[in-house]
C-alpha atoms as a PDB file:
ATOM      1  CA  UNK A   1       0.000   0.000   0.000  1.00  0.00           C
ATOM      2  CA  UNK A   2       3.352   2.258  -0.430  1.00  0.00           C
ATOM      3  CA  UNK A   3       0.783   4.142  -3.338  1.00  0.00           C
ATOM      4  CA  UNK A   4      -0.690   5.986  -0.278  1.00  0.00           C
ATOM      5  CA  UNK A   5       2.656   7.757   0.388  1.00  0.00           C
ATOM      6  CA  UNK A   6       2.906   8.584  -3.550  1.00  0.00           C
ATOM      7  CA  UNK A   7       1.931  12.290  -4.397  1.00  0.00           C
ATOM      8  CA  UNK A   8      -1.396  12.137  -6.174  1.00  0.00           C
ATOM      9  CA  UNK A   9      -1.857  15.815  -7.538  1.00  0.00           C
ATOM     10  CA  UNK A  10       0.269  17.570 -10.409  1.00  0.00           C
ATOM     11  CA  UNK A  11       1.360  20.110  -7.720  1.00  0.00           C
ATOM     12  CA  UNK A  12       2.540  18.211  -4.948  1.00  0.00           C
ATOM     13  CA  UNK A  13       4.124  15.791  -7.935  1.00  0.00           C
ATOM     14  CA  UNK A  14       6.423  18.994  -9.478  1.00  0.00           C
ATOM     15  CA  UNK A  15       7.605  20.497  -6.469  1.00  0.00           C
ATOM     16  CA  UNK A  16       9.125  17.218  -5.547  1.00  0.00           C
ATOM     17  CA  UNK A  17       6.482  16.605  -2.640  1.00  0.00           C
ATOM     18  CA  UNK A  18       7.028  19.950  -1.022  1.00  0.00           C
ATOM     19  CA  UNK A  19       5.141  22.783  -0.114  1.00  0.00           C
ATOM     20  CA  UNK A  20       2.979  21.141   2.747  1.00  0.00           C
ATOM     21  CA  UNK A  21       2.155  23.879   4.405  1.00  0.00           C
ATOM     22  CA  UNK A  22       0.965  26.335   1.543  1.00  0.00           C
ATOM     23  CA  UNK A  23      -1.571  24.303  -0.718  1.00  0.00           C
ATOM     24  CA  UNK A  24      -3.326  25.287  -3.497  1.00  0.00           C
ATOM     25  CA  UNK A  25      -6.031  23.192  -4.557  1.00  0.00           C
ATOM     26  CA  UNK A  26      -8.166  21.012  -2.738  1.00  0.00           C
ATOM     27  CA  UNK A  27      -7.395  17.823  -4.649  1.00  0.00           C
ATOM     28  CA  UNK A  28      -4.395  17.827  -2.952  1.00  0.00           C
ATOM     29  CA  UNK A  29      -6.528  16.971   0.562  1.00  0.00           C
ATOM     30  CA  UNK A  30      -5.573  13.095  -1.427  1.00  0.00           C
ATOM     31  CA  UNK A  31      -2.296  13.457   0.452  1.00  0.00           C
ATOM     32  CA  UNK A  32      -2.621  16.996   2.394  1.00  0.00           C
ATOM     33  CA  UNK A  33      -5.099  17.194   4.979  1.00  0.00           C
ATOM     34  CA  UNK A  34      -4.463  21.009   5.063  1.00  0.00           C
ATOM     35  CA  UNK A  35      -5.450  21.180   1.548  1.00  0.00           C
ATOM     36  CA  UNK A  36      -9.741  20.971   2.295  1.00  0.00           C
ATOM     37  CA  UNK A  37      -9.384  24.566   3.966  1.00  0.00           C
ATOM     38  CA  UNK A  38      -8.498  26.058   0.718  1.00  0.00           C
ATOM     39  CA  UNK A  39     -11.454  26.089  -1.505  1.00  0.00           C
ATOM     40  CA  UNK A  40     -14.756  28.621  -0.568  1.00  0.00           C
ATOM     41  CA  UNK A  41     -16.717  27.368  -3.130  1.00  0.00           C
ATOM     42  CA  UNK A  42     -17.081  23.787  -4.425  1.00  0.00           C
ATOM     43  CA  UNK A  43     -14.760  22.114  -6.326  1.00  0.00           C
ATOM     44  CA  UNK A  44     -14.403  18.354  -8.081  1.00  0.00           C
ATOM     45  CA  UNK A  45     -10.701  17.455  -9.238  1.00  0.00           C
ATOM     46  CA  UNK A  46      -9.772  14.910 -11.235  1.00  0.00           C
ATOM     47  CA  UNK A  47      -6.139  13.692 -11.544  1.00  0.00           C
ATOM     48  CA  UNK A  48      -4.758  11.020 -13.895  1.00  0.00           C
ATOM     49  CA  UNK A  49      -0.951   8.828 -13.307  1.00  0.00           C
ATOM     50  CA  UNK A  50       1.057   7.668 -15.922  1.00  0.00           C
ATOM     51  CA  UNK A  51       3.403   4.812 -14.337  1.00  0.00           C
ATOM     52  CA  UNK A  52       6.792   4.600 -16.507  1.00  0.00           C
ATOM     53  CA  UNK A  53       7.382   1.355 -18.636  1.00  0.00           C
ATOM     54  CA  UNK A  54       8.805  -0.119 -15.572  1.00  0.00           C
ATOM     55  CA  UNK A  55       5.423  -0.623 -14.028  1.00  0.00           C
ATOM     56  CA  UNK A  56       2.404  -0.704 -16.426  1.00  0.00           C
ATOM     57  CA  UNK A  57       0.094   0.673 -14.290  1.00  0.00           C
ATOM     58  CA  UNK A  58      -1.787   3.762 -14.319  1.00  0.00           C
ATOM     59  CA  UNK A  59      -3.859   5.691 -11.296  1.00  0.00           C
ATOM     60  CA  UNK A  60      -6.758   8.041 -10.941  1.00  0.00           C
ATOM     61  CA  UNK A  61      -8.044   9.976  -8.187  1.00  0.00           C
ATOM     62  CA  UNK A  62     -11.219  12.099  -7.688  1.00  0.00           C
ATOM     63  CA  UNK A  63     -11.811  14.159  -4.596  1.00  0.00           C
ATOM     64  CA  UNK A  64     -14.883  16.666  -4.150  1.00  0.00           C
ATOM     65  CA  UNK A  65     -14.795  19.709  -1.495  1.00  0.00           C
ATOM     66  CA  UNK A  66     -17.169  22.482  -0.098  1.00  0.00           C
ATOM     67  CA  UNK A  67     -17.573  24.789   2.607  1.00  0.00           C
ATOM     68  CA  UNK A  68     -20.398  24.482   4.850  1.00  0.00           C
ATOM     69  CA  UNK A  69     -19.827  27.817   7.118  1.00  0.00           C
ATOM     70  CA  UNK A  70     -16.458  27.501   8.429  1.00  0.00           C
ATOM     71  CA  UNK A  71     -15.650  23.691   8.103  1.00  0.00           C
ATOM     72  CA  UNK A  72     -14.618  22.109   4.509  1.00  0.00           C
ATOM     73  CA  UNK A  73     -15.797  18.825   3.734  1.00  0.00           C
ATOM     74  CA  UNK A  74     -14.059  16.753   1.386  1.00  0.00           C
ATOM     75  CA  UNK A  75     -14.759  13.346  -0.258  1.00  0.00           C
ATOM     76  CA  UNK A  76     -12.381  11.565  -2.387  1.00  0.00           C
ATOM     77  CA  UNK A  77     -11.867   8.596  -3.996  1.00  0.00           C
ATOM     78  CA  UNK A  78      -8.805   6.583  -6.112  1.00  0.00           C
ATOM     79  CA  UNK A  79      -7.740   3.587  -7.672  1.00  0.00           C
ATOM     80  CA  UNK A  80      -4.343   2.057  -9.015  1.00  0.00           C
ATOM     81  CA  UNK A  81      -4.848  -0.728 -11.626  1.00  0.00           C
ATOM     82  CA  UNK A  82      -1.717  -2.967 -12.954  1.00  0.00           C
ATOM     83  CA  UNK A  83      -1.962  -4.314 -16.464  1.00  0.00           C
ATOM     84  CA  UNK A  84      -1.350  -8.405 -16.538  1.00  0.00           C
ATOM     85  CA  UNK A  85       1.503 -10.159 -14.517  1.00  0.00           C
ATOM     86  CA  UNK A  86       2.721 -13.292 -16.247  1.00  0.00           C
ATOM     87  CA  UNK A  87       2.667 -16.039 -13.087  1.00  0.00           C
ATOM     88  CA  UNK A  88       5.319 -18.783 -12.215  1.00  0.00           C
ATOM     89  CA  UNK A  89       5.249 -22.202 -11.731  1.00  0.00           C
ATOM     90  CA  UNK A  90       6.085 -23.423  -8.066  1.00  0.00           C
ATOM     91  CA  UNK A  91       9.367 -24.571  -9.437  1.00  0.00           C
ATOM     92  CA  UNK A  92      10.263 -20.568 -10.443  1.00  0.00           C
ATOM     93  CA  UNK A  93       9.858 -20.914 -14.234  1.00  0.00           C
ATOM     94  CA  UNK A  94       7.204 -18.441 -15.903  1.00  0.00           C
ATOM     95  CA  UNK A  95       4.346 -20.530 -17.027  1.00  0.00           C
ATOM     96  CA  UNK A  96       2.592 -20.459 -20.917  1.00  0.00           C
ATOM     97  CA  UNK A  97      -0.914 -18.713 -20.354  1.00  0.00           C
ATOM     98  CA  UNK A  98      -0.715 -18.169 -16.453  1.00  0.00           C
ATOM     99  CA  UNK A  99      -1.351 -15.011 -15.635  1.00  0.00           C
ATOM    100  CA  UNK A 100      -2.866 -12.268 -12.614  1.00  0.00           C
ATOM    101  CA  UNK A 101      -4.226  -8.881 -11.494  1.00  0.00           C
ATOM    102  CA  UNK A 102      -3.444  -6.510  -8.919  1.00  0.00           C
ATOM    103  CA  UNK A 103      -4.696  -3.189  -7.784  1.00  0.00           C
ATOM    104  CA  UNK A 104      -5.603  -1.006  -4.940  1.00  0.00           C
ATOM    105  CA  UNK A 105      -8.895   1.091  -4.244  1.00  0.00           C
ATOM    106  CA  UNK A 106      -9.689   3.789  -1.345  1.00  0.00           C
ATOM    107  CA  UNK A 107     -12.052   6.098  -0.423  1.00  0.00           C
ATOM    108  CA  UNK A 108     -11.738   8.648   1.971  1.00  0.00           C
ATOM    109  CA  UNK A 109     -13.428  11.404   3.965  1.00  0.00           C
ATOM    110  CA  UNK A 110     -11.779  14.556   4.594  1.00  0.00           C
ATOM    111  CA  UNK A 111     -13.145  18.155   7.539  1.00  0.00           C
ATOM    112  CA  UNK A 112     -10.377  20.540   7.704  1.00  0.00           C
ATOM    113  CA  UNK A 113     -10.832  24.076   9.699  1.00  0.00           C
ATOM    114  CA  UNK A 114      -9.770  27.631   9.697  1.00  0.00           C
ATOM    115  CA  UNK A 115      -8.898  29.247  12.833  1.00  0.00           C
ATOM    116  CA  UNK A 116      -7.485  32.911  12.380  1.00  0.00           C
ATOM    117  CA  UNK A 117      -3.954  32.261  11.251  1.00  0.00           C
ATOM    118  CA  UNK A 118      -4.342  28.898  12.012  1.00  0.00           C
ATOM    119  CA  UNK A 119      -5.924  25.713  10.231  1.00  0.00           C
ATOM    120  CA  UNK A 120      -6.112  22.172  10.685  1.00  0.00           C
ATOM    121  CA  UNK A 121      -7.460  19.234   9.018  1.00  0.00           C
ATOM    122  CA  UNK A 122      -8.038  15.637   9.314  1.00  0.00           C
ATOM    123  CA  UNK A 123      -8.676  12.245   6.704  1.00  0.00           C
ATOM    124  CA  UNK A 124     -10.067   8.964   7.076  1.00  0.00           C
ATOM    125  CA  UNK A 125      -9.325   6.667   4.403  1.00  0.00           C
ATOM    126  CA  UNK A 126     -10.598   3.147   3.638  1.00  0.00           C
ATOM    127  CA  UNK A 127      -8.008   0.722   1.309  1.00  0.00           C
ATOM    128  CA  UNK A 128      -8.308  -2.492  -0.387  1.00  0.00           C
ATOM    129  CA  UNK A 129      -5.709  -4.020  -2.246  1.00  0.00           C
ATOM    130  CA  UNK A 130      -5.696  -7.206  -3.816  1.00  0.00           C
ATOM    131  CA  UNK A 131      -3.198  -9.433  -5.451  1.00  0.00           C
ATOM    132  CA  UNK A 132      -4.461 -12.366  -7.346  1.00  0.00           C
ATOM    133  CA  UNK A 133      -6.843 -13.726  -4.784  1.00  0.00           C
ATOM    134  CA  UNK A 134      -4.720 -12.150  -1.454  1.00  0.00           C
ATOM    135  CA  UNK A 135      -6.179  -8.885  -0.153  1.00  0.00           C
ATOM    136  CA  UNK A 136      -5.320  -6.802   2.612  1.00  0.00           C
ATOM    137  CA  UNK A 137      -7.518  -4.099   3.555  1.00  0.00           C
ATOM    138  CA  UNK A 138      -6.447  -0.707   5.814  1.00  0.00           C
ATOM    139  CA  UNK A 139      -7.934   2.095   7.972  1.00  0.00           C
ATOM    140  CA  UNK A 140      -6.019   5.053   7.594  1.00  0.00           C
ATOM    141  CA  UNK A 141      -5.781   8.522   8.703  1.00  0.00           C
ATOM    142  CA  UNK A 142      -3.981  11.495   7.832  1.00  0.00           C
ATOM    143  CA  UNK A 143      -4.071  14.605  10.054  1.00  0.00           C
ATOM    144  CA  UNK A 144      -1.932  18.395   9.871  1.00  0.00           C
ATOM    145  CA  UNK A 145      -1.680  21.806  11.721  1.00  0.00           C
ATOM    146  CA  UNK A 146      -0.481  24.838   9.562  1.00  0.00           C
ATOM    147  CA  UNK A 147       0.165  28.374  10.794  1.00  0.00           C
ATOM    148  CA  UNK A 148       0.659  31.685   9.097  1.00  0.00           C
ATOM    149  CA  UNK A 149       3.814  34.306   9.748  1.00  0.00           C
ATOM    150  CA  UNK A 150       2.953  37.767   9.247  1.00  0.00           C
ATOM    151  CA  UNK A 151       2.079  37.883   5.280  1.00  0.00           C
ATOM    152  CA  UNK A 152       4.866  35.733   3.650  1.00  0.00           C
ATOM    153  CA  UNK A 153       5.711  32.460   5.639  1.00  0.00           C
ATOM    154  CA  UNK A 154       3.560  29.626   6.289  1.00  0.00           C
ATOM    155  CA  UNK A 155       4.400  26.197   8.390  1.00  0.00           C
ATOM    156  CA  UNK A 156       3.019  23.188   8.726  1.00  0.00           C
ATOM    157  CA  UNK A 157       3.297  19.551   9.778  1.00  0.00           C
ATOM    158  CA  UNK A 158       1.303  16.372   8.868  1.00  0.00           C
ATOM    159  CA  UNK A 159       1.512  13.163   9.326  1.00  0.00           C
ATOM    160  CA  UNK A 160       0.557  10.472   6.795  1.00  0.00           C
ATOM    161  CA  UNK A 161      -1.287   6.803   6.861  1.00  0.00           C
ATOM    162  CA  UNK A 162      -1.763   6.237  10.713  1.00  0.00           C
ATOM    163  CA  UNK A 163      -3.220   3.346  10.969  1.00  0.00           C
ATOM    164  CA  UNK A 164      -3.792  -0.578  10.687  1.00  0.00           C
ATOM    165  CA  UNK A 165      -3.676  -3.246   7.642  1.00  0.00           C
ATOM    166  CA  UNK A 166      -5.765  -6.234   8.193  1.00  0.00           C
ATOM    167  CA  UNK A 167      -4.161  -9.146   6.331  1.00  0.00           C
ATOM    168  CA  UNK A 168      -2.803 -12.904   6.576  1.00  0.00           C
ATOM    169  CA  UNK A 169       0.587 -11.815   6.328  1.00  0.00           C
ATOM    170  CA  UNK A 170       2.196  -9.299   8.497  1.00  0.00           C
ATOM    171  CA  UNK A 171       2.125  -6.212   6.834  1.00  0.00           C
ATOM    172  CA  UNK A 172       2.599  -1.874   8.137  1.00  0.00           C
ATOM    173  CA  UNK A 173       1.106   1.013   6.879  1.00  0.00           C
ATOM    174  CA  UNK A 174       3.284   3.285   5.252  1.00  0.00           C
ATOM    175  CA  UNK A 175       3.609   5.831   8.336  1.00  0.00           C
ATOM    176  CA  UNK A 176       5.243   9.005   7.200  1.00  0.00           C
ATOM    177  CA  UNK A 177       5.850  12.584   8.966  1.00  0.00           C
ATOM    178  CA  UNK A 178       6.257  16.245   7.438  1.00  0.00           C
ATOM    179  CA  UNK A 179       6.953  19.522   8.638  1.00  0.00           C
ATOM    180  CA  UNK A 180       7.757  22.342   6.329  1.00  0.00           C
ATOM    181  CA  UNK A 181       8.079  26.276   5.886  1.00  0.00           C
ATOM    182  CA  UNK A 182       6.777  27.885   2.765  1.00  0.00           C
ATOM    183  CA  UNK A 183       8.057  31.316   1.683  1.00  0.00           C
ATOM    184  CA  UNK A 184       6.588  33.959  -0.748  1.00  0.00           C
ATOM    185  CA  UNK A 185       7.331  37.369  -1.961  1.00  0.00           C
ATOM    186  CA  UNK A 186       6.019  39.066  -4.980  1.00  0.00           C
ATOM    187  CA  UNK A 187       7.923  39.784  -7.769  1.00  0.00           C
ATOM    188  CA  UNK A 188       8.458  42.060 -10.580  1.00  0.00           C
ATOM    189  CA  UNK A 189       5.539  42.496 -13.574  1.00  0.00           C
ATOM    190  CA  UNK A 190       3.025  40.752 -11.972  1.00  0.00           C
ATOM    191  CA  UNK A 191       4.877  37.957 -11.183  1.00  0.00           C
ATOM    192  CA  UNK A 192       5.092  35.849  -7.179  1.00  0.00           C
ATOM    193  CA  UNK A 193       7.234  33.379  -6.442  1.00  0.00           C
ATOM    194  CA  UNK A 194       7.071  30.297  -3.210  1.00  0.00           C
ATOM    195  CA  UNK A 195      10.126  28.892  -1.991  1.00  0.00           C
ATOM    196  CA  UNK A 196       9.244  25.355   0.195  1.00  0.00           C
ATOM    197  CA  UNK A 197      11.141  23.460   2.080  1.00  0.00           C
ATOM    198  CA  UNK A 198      10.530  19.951   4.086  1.00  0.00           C
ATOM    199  CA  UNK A 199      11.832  17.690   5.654  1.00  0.00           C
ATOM    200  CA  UNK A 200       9.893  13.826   5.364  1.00  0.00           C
ATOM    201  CA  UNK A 201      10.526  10.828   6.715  1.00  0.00           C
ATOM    202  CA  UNK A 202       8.636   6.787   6.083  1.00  0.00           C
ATOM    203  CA  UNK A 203       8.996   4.448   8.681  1.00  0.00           C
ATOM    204  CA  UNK A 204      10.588   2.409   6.196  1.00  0.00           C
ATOM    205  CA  UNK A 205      12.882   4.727   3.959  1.00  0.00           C
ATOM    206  CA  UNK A 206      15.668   7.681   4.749  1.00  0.00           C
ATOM    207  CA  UNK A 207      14.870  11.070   5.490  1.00  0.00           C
ATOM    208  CA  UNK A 208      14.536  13.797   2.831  1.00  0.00           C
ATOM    209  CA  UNK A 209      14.436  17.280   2.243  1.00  0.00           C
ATOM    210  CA  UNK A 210      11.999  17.897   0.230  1.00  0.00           C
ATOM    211  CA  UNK A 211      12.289  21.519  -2.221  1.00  0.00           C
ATOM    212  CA  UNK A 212      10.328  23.234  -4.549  1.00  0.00           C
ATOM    213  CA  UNK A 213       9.625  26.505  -6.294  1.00  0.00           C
ATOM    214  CA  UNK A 214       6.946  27.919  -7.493  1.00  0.00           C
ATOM    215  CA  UNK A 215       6.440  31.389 -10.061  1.00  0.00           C
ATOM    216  CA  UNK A 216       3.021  32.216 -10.456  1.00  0.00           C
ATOM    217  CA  UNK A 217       1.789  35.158 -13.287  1.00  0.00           C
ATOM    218  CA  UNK A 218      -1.558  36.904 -11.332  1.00  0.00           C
ATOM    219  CA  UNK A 219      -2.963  33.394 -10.501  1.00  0.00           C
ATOM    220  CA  UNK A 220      -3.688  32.951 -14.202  1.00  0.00           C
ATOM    221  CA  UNK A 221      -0.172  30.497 -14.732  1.00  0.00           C
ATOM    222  CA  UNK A 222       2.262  28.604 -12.553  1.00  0.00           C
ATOM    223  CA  UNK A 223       5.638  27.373 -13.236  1.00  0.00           C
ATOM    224  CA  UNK A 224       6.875  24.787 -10.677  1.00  0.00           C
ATOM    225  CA  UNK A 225      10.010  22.448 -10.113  1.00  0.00           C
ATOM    226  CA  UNK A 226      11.287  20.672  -6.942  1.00  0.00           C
ATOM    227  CA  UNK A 227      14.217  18.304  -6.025  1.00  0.00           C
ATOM    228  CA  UNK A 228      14.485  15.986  -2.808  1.00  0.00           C
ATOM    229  CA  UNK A 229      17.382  15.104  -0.873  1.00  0.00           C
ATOM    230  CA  UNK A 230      18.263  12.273   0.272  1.00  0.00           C
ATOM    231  CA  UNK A 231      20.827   9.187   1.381  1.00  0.00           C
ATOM    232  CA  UNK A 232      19.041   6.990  -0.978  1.00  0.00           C
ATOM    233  CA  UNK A 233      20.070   7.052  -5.091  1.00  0.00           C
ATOM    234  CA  UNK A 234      15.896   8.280  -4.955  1.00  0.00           C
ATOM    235  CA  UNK A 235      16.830  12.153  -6.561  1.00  0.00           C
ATOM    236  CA  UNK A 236      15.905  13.448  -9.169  1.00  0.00           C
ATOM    237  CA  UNK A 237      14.329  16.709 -10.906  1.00  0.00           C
ATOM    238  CA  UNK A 238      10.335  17.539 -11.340  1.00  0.00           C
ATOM    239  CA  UNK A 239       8.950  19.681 -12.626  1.00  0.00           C
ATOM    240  CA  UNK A 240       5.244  21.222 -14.358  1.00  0.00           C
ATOM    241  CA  UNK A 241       2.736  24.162 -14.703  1.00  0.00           C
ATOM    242  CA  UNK A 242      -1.186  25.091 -14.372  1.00  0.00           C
ATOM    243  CA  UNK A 243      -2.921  26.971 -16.294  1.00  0.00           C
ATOM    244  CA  UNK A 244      -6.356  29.005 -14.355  1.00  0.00           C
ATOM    245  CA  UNK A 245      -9.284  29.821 -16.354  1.00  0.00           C
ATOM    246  CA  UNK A 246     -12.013  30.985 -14.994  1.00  0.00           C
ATOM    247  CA  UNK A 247     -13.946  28.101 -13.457  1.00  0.00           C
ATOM    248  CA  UNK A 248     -11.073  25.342 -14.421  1.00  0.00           C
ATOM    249  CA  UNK A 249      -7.551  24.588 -13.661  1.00  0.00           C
ATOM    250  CA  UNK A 250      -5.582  22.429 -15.773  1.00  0.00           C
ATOM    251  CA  UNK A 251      -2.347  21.006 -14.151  1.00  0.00           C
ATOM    252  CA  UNK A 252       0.304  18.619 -15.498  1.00  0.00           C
ATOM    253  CA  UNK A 253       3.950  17.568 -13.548  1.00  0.00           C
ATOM    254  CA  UNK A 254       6.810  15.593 -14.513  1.00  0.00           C
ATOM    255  CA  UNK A 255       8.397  13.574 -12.013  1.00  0.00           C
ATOM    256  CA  UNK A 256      11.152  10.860 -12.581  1.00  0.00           C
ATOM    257  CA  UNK A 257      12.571   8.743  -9.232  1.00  0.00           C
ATOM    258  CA  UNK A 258      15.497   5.786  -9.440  1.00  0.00           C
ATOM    259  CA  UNK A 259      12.526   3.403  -8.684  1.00  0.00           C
ATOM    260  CA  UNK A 260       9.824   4.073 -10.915  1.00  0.00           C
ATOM    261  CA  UNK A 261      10.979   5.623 -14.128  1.00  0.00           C
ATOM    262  CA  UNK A 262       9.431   9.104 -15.097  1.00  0.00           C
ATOM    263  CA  UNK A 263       5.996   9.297 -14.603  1.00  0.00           C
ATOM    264  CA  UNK A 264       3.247  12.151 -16.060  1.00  0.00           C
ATOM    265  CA  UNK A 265       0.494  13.534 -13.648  1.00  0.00           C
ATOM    266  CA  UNK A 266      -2.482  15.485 -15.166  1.00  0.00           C
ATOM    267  CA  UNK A 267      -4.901  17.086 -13.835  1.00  0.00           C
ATOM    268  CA  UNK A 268      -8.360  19.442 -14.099  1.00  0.00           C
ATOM    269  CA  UNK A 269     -10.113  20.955 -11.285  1.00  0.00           C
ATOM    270  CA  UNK A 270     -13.459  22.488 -11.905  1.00  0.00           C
ATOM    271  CA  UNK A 271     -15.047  25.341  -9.549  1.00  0.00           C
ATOM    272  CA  UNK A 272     -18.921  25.929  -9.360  1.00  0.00           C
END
């Protein structure tokens, strides 16, 4: 169930995981419990991964958010599907016309709160993940506190996947912690610019720092790229840009890791 510690929206995807405490859309409440604060009106997003080569396998995600006086509400759900996986023999060799599925599902739940300067949020989340015919299923939660500096710095902490996995074999939820500061300062021409910074850490990988920056032309266009650190061969550059039109956002990232290849994130969010 590592997917649940996999960033699910375009933004979160280009700036390398970062920028936990300053949000932007409410899709990202997939990942972000701070993120169902954001939106006043609602919203439905929709966001679409493209697995590298290396995994055939491709995920989507839909989340829906609205205010109802000052709590947000969100609602999301998401799969991850795996094309076919040729099977083995018990003696190890791959076997003519024997072959299996795997994938996950999850739904969650989502309130999140603003308090003055202040906001908080917490997820449920239901899983199910099958292999052939093993399953394991999960109750998960995700939870954050973010506060707000004078005008231009934001922090913020979360923690990810709290929880427990019911299956036959002994299995642990992919437990993960983040804290991170979020700069911004406007810029010449109309332009602003967001400078994150976080530091993350899995209960079964190394800590990172996690960096990305963001340019943004009066809300209408965004320009992001990011970079972790870490003691792992796990770095590399991401990158992407929205595009806000009236009622719609259209977001895309680029994002290539040691492990998985480089993978494509889209993603539309519409605003009623």
């Amino acid at each position: 169930m590592k997917i649940f510690s996999m960033p699910t929206e375009p933004r979160q995807a280009a700036l390398a995981g970062a920028g936990i405490a300053s949000p932007k859309n409410a899709g990202e409440a997939m990942r972000n419990p701070l993120a169902g604060a954001v939106a006043n009106s609602p919203v439905l997003s929709f966001s679409r991964l493209e697995f590298s080569n290396l995994i055939d396998a491709s995920r989507i995600s839909m989340l829906a958010g609205s205010a109802f006086g000052n709590w947000h509400l969100t609602a999301g759900i998401e799969s991850l599907n795996y094309d076919k996986m040729q099977g083995y023999t018990e003696d190890g060799l791959t076997s003519d016309g024997l072959y299996f599925t795997a994938g996950t599902i999850a739904a969650q739940l989502g309130i999140a709160r603003t308090f003055n300067s202040m906001s908080a949020g917490l997820t449920a989340r239901y899983a199910n993940q099958n292999i052939d015919d093993y399953y394991m299923q999960g109750i998960l939660f995700d939870g954050g506190v973010k506060y707000n500096l004078l005008k231009n710095f934001a922090f913020g902490a979360v923690f990810n996947n709290l929880g427990w996995i019911f299956s036959d074999a002994k299995e642990i939820a992919p437990l993960s912690v983040q804290a991170g500061i979020t700069a911004s300062c406007a810029l010449p021409l109309g332009f602003s610019g967001a400078l994150s910074a976080d530091i993350y850490r899995r209960n079964d990988s190394a800590e990172e720092l996690r960096t990305g920056l963001e340019i943004i032309f009066k809300e209408l266009f965004s320009l992001r790229l990011g970079y972790p650190i870490s003691g792992e061969e796990n770095n590399a550059l991401s990158a992407g840009l929205a595009i806000k039109l009236s009622f719609i956002d259209v977001e895309y990232a680029y994002q290539n890791r040691a492990a998985l290849g480089a993978n494509h994130i889209f993603g539309v969010s519409l605003y009623f």
